[in-house]
Protein backbone atom coordinates (compact mmCIF):
# COMPACT_ATOMS: atom_id res chain seq x y z
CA UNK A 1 0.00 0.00 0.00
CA UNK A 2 2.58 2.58 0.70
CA UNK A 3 4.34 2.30 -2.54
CA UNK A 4 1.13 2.71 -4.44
CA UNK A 5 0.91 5.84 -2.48
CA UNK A 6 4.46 6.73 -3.36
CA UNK A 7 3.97 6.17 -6.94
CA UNK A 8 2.53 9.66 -7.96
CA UNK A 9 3.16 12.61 -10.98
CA UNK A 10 4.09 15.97 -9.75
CA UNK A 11 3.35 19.26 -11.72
CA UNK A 12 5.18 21.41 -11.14
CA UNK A 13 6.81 21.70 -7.63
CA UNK A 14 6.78 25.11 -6.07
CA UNK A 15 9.13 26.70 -3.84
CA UNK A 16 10.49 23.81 -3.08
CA UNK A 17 7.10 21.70 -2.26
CA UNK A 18 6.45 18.94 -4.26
CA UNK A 19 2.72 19.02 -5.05
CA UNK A 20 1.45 15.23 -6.08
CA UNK A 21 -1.34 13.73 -7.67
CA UNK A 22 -2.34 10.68 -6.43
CA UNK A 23 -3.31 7.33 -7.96
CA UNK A 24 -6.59 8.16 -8.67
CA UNK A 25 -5.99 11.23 -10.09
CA UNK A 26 -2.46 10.18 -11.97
CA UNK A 27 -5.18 7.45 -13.51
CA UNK A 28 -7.83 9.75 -13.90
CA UNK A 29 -5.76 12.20 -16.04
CA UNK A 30 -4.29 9.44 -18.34
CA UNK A 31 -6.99 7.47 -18.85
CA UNK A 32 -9.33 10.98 -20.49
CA UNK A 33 -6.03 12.09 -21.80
CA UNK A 34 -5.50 9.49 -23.70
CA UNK A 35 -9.23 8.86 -24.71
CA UNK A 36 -9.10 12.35 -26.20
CA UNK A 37 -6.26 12.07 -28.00
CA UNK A 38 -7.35 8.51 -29.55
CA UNK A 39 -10.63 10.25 -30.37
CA UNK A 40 -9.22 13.15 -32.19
CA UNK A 41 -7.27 10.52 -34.33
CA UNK A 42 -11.45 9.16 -34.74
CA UNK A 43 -10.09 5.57 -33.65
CA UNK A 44 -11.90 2.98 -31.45
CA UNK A 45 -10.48 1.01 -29.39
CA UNK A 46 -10.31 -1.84 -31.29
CA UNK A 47 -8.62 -0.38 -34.13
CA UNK A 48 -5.81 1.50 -31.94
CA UNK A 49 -5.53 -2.10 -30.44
CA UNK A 50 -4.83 -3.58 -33.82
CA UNK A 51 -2.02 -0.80 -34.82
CA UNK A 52 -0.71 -1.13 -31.27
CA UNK A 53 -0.65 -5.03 -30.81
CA UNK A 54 -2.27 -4.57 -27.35
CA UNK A 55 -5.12 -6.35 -27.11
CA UNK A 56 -8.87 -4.25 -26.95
CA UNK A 57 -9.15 -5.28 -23.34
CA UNK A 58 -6.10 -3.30 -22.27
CA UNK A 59 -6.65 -0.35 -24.12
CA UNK A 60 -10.08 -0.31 -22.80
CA UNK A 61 -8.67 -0.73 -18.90
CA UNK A 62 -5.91 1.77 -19.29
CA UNK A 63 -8.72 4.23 -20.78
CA UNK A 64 -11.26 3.49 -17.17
CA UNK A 65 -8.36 4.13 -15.36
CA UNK A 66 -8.29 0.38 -14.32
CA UNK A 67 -4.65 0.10 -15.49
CA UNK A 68 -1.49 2.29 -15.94
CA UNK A 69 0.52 2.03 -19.59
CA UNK A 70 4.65 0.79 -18.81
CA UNK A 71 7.11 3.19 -20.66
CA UNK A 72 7.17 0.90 -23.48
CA UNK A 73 3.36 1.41 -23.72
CA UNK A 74 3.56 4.89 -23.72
CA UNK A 75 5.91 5.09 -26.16
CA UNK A 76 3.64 2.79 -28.16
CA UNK A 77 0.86 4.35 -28.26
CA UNK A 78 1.90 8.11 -28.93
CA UNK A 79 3.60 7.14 -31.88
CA UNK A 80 0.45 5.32 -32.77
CA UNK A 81 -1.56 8.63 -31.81
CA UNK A 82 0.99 10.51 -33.61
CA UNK A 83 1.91 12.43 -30.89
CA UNK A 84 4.56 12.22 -28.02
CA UNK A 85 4.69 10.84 -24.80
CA UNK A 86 5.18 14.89 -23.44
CA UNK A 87 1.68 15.69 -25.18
CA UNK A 88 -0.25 12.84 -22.97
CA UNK A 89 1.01 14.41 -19.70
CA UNK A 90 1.47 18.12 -21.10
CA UNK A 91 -1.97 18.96 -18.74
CA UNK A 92 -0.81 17.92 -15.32
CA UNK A 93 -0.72 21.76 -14.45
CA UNK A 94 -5.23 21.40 -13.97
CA UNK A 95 -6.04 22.16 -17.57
CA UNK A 96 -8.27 20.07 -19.35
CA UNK A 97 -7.29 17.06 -20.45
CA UNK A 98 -9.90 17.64 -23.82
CA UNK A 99 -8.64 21.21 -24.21
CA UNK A 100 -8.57 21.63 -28.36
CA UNK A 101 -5.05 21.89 -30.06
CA UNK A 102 -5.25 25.40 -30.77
CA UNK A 103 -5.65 26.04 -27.07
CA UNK A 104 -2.71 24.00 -26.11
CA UNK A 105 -0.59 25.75 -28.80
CA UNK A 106 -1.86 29.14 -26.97
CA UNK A 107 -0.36 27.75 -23.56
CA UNK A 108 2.74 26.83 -25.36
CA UNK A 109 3.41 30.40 -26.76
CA UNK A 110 2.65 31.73 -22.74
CA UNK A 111 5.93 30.31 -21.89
CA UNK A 112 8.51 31.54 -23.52
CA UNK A 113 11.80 31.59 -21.27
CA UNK A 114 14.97 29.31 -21.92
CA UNK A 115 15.19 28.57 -18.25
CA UNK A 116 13.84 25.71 -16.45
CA UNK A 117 14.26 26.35 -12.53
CA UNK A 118 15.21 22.96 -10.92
CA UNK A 119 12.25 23.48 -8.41
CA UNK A 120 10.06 23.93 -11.88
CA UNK A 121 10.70 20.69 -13.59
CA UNK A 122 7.59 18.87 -14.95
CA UNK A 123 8.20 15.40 -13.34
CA UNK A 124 6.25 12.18 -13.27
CA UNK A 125 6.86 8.95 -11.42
CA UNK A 126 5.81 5.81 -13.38
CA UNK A 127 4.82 2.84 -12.05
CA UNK A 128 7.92 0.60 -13.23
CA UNK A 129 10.35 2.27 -11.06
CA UNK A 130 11.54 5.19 -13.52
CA UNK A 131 11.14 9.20 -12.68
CA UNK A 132 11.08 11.47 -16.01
CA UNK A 133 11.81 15.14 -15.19
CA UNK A 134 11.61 17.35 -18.58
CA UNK A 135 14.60 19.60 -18.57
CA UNK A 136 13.46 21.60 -22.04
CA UNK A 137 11.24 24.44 -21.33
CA UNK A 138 7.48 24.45 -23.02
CA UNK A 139 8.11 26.39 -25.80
CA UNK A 140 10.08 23.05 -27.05
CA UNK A 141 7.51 20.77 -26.53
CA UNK A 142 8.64 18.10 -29.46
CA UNK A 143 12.21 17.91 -27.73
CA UNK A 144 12.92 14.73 -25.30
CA UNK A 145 15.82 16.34 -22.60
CA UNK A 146 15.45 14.47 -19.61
CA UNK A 147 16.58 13.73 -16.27
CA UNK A 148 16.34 10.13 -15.94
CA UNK A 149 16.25 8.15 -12.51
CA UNK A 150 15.93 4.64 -12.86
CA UNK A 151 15.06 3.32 -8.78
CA UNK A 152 16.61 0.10 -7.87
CA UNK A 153 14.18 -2.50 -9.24
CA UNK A 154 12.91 -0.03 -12.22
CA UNK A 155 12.86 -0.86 -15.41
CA UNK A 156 11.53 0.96 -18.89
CA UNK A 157 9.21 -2.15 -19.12
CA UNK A 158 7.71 -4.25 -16.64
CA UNK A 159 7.38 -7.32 -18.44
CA UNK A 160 11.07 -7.41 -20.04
CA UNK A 161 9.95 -6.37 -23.73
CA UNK A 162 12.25 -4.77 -25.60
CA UNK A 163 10.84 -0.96 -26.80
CA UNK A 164 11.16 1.03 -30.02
CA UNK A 165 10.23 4.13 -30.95
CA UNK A 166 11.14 7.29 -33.18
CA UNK A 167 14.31 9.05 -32.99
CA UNK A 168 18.05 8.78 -31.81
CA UNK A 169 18.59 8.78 -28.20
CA UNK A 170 21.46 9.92 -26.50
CA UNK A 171 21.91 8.90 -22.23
CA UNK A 172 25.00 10.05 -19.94
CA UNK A 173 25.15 8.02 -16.64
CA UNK A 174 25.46 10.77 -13.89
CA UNK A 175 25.50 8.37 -10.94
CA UNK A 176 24.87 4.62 -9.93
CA UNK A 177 24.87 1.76 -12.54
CA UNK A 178 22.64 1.07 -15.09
CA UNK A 179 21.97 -2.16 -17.55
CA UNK A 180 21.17 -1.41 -21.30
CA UNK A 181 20.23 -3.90 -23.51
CA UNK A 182 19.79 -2.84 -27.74
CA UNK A 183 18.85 -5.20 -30.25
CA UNK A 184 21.31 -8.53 -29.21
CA UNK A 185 24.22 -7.14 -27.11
CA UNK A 186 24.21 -5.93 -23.62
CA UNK A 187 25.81 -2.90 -21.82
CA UNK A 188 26.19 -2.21 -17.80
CA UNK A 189 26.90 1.56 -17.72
CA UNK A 190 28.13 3.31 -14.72
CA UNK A 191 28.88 6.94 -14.02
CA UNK A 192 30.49 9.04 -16.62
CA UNK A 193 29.61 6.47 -19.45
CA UNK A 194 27.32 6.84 -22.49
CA UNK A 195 25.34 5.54 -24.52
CA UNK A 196 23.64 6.63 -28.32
CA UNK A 197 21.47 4.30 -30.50
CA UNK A 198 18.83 4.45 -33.17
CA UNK A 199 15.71 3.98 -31.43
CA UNK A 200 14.05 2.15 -33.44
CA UNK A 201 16.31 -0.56 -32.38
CA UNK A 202 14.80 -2.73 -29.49
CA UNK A 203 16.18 -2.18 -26.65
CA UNK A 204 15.36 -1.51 -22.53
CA UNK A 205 16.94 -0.35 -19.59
CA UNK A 206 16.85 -1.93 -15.80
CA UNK A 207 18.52 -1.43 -12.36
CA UNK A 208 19.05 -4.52 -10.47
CA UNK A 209 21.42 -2.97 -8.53
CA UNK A 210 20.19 -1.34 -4.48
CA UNK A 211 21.35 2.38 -5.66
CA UNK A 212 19.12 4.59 -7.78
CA UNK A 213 20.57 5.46 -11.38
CA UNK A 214 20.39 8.82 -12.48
CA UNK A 215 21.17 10.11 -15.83
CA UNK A 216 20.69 12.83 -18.67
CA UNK A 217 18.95 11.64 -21.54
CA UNK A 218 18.13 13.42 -24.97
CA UNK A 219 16.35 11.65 -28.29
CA UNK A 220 16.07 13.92 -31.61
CA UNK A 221 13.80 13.43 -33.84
CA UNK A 222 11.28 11.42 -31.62
């Protein structure tokens, strides 16, 4: 029980106070967020189960709120949706999740600074053990720079798929150890090392170590 609790997305913190959502309203948001974005695309859920090879059942229990999407998932279905994984969350700050496109273009133009305060960082908390924290300010909303923790036990999928999506991806190990695995080989980075890849190629990322990993990660093009 107190992990579920722990598990949470937090938008934005403020002086220093970390304001959180909490399961029900993490699920809440994701689950009409990602409804309206399937909708817009005019898609049931049987067909965006058929492009995504997820079966009709999940899509329908991740869109009730009944279950939570692994990063793989995500990734999955916002290329599907043709859109990216920043655009399902981009309304953590209390907007509405069905807000139109040209409304969420307006909120992009509202920010327009180069500076993202460390106490500002949009960050969510996934349920496999991995933190995101968006490092690129809103007015660069199709650019991946992250701060990436993997917790000891996380992993980018919870099931041990392998992911792909669009883009190159660049990581830089800032501290504890970290296992990569891309297409056949695999890599056990530790701090200081690097790592850059199509990806497109399949490939995941797990800790299995008792120290959190935390790293900077960009991907171009995704």
């Amino acid at each position: 029980m107190l992990n579920d609790v722990l598990r949470r997305v937090r938008y934005p913190p403020r002086n220093g106070v970390v304001y959180a959502l909490n399961d029900e309203g993490f699920e809440r948001h994701l689950a009409e967020r990602l409804r309206v974005l399937r909708q817009r695309k005019k898609l049931s859920q049987r067909e965006l189960a058929r492009r995504t090879g997820f079966s009709a059942s999940l899509i329908s229990q991740i869109e009730t709120g009944q279950s939570r999407p692994s990063v793989s998932t995500l990734y999955t279905l916002a290329g599907v949706l043709g859109t990216t994984v920043y655009e399902i969350f981009r309304t953590f700050d209390g907007s509405r999740p069905e807000a139109s496109e040209s409304e969420e273009r307006s909120t992009d133009r509202e920010s327009t600074s180069p500076v993202v305060r460390a106490a500002e960082r949009q960050s969510i908390d996934l349920e496999s053990g991995v933190i995101w924290e968006k490092l690129s300010p809103p007015s660069e909303p199709d650019l991946n720079f992250l701060h990436v923790v993997y917790e000891p036990g996380g992993s980018s999928s919870t099931d041990s798929k392998l992911m792909r999506h669009s883009g190159r991806e660049y990581a830089l190990i800032l501290s504890g150890h970290l296992k990569a695995q891309v297409a056949f080989d695999g890599y056990e980075l530790g701090p200081g090392d690097a790592i850059s890849f199509e990806s497109s190629t399949p490939h995941r990322y797990w800790n299995d170590g008792d120290v959190a990993a935390h790293g900077v990660w960009f991907i171009s093009g995704a």
